[in-house]
N, C-alpha and C. Protein backbone atom coordinates (compact mmCIF):
# COMPACT_ATOMS: atom_id res chain seq x y z
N UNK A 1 91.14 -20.75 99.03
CA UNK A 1 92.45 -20.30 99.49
C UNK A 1 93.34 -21.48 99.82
N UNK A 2 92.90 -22.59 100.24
CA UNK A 2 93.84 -23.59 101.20
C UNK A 2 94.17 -24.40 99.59
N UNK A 3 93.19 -24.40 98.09
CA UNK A 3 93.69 -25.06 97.48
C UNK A 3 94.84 -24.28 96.41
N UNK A 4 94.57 -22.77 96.47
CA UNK A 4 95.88 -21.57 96.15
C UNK A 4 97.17 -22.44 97.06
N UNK A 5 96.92 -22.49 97.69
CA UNK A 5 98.06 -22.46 99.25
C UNK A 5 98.78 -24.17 98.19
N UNK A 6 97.92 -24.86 98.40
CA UNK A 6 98.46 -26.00 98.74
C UNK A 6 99.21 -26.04 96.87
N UNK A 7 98.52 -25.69 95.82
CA UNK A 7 99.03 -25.80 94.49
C UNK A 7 100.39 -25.15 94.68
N UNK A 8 100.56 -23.80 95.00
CA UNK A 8 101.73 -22.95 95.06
C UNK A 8 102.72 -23.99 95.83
N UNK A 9 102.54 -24.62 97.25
CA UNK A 9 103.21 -25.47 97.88
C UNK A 9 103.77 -26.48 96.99
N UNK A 10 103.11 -27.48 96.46
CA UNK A 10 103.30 -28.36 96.02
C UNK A 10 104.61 -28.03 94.79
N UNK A 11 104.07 -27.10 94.32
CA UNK A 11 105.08 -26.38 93.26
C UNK A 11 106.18 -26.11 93.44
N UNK A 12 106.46 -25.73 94.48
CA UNK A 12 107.61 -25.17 95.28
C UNK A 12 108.48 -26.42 95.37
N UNK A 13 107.51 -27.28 96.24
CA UNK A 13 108.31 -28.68 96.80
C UNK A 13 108.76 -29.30 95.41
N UNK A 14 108.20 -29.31 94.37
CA UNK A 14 108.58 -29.98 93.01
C UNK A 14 109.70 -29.30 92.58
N UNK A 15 110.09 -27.99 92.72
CA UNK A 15 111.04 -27.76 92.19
C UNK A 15 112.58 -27.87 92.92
N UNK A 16 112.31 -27.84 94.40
CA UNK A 16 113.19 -27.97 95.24
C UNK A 16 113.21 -29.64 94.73
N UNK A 17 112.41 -30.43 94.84
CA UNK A 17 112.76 -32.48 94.38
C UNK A 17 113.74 -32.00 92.80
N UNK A 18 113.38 -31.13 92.27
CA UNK A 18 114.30 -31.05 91.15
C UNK A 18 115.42 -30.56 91.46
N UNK A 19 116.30 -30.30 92.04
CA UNK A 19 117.05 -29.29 92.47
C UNK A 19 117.22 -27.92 92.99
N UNK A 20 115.93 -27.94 92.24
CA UNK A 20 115.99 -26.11 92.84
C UNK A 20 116.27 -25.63 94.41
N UNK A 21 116.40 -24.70 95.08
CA UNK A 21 116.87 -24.38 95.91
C UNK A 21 115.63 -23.45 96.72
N UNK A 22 115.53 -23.27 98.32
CA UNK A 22 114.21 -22.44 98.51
C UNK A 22 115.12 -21.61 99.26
N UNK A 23 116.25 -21.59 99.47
CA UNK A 23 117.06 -21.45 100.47
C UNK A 23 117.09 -19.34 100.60
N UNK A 24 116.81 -19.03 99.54
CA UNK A 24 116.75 -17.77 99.59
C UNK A 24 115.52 -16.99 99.61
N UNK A 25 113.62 -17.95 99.27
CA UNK A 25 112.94 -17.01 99.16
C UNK A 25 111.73 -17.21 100.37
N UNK A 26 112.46 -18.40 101.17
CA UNK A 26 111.44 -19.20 102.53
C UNK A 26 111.22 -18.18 103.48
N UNK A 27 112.46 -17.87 104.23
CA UNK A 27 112.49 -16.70 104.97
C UNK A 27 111.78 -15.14 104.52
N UNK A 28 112.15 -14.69 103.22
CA UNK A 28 111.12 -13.05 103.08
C UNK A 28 109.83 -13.93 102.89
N UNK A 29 109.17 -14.95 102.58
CA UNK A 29 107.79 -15.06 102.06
C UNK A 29 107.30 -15.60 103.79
N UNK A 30 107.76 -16.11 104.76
CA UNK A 30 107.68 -16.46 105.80
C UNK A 30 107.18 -15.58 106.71
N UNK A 31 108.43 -14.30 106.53
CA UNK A 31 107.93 -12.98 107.21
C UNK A 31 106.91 -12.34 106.73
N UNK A 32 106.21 -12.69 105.41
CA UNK A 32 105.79 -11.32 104.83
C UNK A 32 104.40 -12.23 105.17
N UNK A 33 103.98 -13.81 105.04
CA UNK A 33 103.25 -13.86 105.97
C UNK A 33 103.10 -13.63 106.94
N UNK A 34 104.00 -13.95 108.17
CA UNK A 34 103.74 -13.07 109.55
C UNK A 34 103.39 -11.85 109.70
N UNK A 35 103.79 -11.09 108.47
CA UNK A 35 103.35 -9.23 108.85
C UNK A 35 101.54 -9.70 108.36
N UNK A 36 101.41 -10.34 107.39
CA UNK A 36 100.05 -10.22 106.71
C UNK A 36 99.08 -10.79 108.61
N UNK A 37 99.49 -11.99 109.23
CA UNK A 37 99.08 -12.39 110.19
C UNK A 37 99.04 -11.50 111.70
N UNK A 38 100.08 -10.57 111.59
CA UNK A 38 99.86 -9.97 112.53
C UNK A 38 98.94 -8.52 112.46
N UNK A 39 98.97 -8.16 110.91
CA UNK A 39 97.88 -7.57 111.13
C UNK A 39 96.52 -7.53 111.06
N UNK A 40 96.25 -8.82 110.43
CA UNK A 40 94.82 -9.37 111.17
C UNK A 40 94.35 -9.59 112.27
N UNK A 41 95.78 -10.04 113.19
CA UNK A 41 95.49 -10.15 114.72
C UNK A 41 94.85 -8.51 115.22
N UNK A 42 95.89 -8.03 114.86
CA UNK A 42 95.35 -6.53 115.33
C UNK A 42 94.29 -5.62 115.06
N UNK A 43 93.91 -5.79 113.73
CA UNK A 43 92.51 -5.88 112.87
C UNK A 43 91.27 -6.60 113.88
N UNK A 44 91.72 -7.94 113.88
CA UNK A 44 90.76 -8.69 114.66
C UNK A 44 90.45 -8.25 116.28
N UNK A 45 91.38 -8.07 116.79
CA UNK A 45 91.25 -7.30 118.05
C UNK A 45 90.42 -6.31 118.23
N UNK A 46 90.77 -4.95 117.25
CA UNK A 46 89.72 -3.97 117.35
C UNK A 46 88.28 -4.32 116.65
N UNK A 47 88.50 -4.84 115.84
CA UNK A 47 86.70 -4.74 115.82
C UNK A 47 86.42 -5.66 116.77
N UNK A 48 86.77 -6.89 117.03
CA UNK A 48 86.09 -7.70 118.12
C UNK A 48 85.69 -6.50 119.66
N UNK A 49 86.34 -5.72 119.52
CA UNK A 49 86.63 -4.80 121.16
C UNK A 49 85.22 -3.64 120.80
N UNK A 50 85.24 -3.30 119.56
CA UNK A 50 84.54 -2.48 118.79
C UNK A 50 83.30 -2.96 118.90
N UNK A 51 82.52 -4.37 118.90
CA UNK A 51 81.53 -4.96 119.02
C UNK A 51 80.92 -5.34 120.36
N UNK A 52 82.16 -5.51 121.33
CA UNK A 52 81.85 -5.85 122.47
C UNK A 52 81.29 -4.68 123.06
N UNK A 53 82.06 -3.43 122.68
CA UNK A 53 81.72 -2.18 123.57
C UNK A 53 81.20 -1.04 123.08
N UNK A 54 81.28 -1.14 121.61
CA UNK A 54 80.02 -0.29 120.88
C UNK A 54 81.41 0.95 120.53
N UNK A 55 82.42 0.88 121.26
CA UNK A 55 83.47 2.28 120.92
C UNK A 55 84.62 1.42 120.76
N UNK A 56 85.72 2.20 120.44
CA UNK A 56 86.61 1.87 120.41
C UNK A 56 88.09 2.79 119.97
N UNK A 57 87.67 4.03 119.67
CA UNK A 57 88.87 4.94 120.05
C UNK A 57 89.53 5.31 120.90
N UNK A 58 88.93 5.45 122.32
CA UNK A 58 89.49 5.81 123.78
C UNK A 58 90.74 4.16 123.69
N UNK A 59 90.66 3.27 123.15
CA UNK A 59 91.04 2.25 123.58
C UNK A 59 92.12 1.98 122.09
N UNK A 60 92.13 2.54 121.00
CA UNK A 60 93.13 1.81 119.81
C UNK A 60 94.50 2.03 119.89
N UNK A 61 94.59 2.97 120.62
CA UNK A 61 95.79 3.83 120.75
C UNK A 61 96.48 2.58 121.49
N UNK A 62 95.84 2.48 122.63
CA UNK A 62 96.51 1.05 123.63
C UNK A 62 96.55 0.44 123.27
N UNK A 63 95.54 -0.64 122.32
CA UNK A 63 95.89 -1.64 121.84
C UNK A 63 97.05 -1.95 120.90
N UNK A 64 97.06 -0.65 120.05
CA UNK A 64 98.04 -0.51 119.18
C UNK A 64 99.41 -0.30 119.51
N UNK A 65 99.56 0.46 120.51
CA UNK A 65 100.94 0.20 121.44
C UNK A 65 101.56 -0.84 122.13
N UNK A 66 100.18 -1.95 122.95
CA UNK A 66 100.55 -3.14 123.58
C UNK A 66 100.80 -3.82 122.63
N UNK A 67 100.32 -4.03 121.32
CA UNK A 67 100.87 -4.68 119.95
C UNK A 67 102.83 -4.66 119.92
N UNK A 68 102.59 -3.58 119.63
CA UNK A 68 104.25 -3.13 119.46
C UNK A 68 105.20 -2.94 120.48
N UNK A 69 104.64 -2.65 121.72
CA UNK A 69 105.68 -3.60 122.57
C UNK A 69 105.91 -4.62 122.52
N UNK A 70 105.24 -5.62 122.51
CA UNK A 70 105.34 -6.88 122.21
C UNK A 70 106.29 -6.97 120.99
N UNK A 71 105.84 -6.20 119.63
CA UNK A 71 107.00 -7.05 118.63
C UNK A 71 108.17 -6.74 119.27
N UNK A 72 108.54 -5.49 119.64
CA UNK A 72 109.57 -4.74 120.35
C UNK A 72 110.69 -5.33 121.02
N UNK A 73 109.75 -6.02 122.06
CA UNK A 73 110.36 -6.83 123.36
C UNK A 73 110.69 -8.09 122.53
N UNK A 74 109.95 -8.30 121.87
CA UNK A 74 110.64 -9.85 121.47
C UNK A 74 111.13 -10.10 120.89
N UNK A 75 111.59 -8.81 119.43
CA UNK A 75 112.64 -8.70 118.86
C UNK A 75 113.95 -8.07 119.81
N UNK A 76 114.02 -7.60 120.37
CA UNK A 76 115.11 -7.26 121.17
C UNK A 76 115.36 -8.26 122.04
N UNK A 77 114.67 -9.19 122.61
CA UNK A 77 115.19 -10.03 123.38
C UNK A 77 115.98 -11.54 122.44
N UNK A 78 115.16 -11.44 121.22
CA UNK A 78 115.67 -12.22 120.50
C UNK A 78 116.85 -12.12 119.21
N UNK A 79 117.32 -10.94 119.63
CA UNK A 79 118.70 -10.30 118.62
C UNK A 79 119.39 -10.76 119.02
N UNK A 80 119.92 -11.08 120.20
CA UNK A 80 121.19 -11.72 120.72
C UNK A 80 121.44 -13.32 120.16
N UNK A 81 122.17 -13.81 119.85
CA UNK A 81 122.33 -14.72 119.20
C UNK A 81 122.57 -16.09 120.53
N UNK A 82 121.89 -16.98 120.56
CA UNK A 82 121.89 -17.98 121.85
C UNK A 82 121.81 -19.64 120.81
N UNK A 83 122.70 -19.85 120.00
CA UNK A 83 122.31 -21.23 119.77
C UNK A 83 121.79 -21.10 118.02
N UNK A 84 121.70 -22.16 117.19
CA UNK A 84 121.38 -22.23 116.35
C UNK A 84 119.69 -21.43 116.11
N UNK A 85 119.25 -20.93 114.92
CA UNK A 85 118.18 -20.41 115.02
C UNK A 85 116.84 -20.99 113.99
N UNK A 86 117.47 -22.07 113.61
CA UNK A 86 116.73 -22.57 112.72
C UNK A 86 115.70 -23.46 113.67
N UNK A 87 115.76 -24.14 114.64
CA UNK A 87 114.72 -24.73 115.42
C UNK A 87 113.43 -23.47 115.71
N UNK A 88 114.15 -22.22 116.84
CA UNK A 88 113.64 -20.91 116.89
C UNK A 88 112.24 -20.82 115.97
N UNK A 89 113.54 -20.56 114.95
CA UNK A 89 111.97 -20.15 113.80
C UNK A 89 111.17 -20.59 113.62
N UNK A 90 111.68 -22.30 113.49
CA UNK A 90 110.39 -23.05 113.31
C UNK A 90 109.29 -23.05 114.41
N UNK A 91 109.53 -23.06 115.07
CA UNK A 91 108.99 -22.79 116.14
C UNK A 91 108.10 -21.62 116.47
N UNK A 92 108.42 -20.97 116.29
CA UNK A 92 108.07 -19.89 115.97
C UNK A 92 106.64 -19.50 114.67
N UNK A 93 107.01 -20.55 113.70
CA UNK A 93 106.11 -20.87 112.99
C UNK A 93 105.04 -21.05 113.04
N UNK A 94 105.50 -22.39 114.21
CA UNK A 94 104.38 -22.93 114.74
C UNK A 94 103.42 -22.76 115.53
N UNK A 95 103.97 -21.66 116.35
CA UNK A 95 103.62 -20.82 117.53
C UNK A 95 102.41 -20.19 116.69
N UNK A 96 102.50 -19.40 115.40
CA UNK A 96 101.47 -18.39 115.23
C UNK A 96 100.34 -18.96 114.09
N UNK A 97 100.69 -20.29 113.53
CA UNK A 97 99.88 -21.24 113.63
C UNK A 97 98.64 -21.56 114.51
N UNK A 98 99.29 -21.96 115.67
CA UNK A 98 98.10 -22.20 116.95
C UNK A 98 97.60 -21.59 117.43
N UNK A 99 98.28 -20.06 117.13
CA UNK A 99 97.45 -19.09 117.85
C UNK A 99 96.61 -18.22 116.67
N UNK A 100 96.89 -18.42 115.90
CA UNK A 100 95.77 -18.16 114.30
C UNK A 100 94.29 -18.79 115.07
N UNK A 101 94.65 -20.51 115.20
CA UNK A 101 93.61 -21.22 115.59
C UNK A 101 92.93 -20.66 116.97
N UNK A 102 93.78 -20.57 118.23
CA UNK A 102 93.18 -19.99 119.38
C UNK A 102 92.82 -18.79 119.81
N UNK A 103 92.85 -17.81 118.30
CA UNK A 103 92.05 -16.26 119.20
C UNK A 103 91.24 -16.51 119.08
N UNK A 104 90.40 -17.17 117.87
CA UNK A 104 88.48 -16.96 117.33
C UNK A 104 88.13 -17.66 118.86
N UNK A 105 88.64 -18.71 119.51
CA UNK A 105 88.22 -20.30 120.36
C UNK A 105 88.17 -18.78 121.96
N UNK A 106 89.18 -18.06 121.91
CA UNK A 106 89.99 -16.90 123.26
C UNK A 106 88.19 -15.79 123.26
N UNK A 107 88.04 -15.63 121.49
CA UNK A 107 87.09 -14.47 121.57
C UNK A 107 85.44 -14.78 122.06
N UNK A 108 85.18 -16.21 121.80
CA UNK A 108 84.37 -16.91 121.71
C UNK A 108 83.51 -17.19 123.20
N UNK A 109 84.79 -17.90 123.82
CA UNK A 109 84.90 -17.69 125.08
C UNK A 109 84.86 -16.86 126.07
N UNK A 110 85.23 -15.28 126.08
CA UNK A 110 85.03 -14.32 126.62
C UNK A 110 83.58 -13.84 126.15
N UNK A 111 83.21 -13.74 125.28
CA UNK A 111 82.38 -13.55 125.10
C UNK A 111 80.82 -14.40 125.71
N UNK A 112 81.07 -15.62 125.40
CA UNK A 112 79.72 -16.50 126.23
C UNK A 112 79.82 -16.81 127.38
N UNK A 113 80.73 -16.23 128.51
CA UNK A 113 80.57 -16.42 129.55
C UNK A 113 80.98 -15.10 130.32
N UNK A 114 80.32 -14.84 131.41
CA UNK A 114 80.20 -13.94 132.28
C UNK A 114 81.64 -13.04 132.86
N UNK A 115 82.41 -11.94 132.29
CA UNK A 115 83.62 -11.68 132.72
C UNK A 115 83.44 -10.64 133.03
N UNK A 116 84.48 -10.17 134.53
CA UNK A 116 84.13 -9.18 134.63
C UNK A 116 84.80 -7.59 133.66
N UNK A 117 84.90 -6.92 133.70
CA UNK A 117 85.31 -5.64 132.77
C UNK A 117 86.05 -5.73 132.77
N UNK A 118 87.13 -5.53 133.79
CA UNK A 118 88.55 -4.94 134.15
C UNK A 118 89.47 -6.13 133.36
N UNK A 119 88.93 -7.42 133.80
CA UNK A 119 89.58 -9.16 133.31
C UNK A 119 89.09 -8.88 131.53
N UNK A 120 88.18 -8.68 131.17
CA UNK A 120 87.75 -8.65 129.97
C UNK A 120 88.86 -7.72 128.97
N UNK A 121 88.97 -6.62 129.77
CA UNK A 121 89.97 -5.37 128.97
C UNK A 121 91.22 -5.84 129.35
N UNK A 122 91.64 -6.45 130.23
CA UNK A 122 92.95 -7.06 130.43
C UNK A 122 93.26 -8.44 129.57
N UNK A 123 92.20 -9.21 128.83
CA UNK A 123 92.32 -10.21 128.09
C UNK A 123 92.50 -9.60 126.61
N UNK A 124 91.95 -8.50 126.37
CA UNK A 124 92.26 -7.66 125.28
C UNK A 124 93.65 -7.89 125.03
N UNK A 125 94.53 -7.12 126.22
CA UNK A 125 95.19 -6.33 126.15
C UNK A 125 96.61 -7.13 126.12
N UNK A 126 96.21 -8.65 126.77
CA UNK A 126 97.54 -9.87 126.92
C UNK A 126 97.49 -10.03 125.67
N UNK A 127 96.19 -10.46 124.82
CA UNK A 127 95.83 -10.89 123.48
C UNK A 127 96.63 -10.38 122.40
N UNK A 128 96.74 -8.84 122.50
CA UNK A 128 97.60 -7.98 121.79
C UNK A 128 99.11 -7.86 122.05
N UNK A 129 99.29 -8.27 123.19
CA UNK A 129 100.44 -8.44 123.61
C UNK A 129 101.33 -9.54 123.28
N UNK A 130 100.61 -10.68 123.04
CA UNK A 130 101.29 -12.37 122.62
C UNK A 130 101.31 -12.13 121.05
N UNK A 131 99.78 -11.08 119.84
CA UNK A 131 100.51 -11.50 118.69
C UNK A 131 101.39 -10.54 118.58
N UNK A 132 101.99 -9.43 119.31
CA UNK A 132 102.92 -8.90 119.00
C UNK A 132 104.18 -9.19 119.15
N UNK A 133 104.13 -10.25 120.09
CA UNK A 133 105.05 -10.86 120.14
C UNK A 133 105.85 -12.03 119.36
N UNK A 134 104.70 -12.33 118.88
CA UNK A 134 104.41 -13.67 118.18
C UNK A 134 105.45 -12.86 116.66
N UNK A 135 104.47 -12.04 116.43
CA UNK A 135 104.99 -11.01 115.52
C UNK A 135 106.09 -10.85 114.91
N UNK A 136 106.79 -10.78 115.82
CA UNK A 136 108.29 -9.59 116.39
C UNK A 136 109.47 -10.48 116.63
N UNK A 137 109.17 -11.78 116.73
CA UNK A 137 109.59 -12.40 117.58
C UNK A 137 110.33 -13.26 116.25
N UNK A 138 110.34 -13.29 114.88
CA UNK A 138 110.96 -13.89 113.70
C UNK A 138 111.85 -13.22 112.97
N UNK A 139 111.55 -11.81 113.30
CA UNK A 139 112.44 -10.75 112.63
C UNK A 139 113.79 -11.15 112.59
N UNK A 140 114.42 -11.04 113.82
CA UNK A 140 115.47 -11.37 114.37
C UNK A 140 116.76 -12.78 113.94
N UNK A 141 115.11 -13.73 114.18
CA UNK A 141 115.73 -14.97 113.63
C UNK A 141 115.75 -15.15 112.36
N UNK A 142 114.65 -14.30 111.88
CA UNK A 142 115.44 -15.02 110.29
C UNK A 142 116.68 -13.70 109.25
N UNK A 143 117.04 -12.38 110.21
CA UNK A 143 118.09 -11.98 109.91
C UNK A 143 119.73 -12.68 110.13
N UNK A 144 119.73 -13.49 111.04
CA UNK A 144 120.17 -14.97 111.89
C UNK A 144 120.83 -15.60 110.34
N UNK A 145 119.20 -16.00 109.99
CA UNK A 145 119.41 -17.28 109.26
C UNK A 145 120.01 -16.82 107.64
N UNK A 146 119.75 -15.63 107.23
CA UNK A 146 119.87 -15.15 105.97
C UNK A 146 121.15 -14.27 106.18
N UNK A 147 121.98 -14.18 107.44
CA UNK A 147 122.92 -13.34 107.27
C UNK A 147 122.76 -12.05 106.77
N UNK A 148 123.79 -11.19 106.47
CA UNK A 148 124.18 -9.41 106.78
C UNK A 148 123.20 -9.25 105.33
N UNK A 149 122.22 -9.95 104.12
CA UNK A 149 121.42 -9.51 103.45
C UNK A 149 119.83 -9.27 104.32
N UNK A 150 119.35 -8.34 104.66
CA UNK A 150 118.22 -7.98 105.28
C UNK A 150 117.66 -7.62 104.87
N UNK A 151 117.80 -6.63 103.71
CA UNK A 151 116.83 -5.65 102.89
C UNK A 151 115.60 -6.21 102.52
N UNK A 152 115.81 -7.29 102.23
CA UNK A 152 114.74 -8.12 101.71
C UNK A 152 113.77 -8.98 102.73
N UNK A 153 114.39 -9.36 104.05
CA UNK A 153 113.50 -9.22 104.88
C UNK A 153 112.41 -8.27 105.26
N UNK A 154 113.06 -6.85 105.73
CA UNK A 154 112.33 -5.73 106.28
C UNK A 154 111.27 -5.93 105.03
N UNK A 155 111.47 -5.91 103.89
CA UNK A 155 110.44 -5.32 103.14
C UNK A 155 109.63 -6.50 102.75
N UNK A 156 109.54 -7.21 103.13
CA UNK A 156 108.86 -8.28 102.80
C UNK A 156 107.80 -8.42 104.10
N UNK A 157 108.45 -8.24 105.10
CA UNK A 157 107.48 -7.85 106.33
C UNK A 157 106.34 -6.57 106.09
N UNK A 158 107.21 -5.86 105.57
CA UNK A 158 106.52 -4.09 105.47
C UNK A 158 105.09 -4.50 104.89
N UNK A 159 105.95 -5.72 103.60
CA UNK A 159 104.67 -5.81 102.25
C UNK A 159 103.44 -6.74 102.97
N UNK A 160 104.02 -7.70 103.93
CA UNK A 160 102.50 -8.68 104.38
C UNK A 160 101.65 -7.51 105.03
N UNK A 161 102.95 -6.74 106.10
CA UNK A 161 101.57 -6.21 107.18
C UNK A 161 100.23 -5.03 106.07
N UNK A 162 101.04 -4.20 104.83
CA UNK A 162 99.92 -4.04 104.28
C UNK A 162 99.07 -4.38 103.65
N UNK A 163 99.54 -5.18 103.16
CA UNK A 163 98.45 -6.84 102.05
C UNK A 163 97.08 -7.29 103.53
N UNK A 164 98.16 -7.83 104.57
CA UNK A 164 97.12 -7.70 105.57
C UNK A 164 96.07 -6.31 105.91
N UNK A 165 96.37 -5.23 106.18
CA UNK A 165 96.24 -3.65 106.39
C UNK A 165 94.50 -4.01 105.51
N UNK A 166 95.50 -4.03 104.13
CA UNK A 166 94.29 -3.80 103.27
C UNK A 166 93.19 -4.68 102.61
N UNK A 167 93.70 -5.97 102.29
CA UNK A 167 92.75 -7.30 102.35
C UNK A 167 92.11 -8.06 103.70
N UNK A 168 92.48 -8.07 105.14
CA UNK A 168 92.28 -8.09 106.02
C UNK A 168 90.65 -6.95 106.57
N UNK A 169 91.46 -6.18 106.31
CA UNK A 169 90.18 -4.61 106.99
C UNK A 169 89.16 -4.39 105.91
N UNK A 170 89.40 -4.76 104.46
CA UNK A 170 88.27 -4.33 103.30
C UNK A 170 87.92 -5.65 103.08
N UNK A 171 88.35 -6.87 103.04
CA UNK A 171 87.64 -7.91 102.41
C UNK A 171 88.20 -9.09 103.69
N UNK A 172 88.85 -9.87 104.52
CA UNK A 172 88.31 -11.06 104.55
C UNK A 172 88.16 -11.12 106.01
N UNK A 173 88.15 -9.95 106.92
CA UNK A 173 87.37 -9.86 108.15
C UNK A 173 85.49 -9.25 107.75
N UNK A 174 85.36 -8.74 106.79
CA UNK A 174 84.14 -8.69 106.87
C UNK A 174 83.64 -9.58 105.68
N UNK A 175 84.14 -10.13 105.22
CA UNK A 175 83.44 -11.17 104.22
C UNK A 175 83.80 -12.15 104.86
N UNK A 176 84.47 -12.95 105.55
CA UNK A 176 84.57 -14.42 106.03
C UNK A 176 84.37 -13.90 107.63
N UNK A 177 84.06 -13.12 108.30
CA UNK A 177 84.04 -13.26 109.76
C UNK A 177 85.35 -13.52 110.56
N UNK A 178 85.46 -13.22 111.61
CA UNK A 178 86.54 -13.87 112.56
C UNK A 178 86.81 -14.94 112.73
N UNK A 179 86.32 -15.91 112.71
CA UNK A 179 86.98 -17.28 113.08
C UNK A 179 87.40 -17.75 111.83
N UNK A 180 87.06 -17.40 110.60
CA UNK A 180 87.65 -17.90 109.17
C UNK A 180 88.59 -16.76 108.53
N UNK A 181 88.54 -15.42 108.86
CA UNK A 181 89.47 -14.85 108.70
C UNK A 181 91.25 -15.31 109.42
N UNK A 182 90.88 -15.69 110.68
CA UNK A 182 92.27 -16.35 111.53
C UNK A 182 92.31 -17.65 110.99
N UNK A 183 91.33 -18.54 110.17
CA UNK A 183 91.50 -19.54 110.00
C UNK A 183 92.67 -19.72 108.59
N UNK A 184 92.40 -18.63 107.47
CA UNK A 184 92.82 -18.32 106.38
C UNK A 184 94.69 -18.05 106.60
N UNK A 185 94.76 -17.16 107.90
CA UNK A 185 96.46 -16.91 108.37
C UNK A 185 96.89 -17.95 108.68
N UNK A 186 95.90 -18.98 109.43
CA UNK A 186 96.58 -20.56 110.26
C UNK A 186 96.89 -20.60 108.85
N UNK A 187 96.17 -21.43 107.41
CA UNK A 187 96.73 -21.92 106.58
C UNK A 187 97.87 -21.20 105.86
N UNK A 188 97.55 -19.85 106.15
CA UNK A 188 98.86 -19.23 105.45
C UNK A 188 100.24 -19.63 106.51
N UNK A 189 100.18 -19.51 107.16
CA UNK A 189 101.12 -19.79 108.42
C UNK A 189 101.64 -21.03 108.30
N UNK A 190 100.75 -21.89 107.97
CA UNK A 190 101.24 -23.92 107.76
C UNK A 190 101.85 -24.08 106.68
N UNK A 191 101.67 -23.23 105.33
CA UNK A 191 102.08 -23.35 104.28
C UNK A 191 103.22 -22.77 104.53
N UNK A 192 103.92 -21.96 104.64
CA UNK A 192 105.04 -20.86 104.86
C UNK A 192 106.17 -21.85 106.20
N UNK A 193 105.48 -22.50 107.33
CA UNK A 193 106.39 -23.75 107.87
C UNK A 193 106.82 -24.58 107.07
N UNK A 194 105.80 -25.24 105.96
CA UNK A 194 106.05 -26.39 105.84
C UNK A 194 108.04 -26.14 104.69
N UNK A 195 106.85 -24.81 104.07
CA UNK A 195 108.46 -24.20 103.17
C UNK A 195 109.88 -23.70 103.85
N UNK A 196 108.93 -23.31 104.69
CA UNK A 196 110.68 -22.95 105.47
C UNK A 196 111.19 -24.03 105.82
N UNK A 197 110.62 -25.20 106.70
CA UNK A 197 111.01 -26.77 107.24
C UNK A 197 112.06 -27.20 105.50
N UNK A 198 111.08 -26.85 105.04
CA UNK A 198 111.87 -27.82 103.63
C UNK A 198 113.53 -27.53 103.18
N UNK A 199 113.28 -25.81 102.90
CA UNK A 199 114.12 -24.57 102.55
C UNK A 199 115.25 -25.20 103.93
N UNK A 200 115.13 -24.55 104.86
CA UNK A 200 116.14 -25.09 106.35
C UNK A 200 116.84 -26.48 106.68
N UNK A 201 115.74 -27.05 105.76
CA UNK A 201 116.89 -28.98 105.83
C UNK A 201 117.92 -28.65 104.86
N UNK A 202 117.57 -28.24 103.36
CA UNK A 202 118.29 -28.12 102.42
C UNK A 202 119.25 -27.06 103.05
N UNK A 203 119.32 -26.40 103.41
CA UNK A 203 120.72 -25.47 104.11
C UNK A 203 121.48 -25.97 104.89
N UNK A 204 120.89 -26.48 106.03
CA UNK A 204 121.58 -27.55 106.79
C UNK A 204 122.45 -28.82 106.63
């Protein structure tokens, strides 16, 4: 995957050194990774919760709601326009980058050491709460950055979270495990910065 990632990259960057322009396809391929990443987070959540506690229906409903408050809240807090939004995003980028890297390190941890229940289901429940935020939290800015054309955002989001939905839940949480399944979004996530970083100078 990281040498898919990095050929497609490189390609990209070659054509932008030629002139070409990324300026229109950084942002939908950006989001449509983030939807693919956030629903692995959420993927990853329930079965990790699913393993810890042997159930997990009394509990999806919540998780799945504290998810979407989160995109919720952080797209609504981040519609208002405060300042250029191209730092934002990047940022933003980067944000779900590190936290690709720090759920497997979050699950790992709760797990080999002694917690009590209530702290345990409440670490769930922040967990779901930050990638929804994490999530939710680009929508906004990169309608910002692409101006009154959106269409192509929304659906580019729609398309990761089911690419995630369905390659995520049938093949690379149970064929690569959790810590290489989040490891696979970090690289998708680094690749998709490095294009937007590129795409966002050239606009600027």
């Amino acid at each position: 995957m990281a040498a898919v990632l990095a050929i497609l990259l490189l390609a990209a960057l070659a054509w932008r050194v030629r002139g070409g322009s990324l300026a229109g396809t950084a942002a939908p391929l950006a989001l449509a990774a983030t939807g693919f990443g956030g629903m692995v987070y959420q993927l990853a959540l329930t079965f990790a919760f699913q393993a810890l506690y042997g159930y997990v229906y009394l509990w999806i409903g919540l998780l799945v709601s504290v998810f979407m408050a989160g995109a919720a809240g952080a797209s609504l807090l981040l519609s208002r326009p405060i300042g250029p939004a191209r730092r934002p995003f990047l940022g933003f980028e980067l944000a779900l980058v590190a936290f690709s890297l720090f759920l497997p390190a979050a699950f790992q941890a709760l797990t080999k050491f002694p917690v009590p229940d209530n702290l345990l289901k409440g670490a769930f429940l922040t967990l779901s709460l930050v990638s929804g935020a994490l999530t939710g939290a680009q929508f906004p800015l990169a309608c910002r950055l692409r101006g009154p054309r959106n269409a192509a955002l929304f659906a580019s989001d729609l398309l990761g979270g089911w690419l995630g939905a369905v390659a995520g839940g049938a093949a690379l949480l149970p064929a690569l495990g959790l810590p290489r399944a989040c490891l696979a979004v970090a690289l998708l996530k680094l690749a998709s910065l490095i294009l937007c970083a590129a795409a966002l100078e050239d606009k600027a």
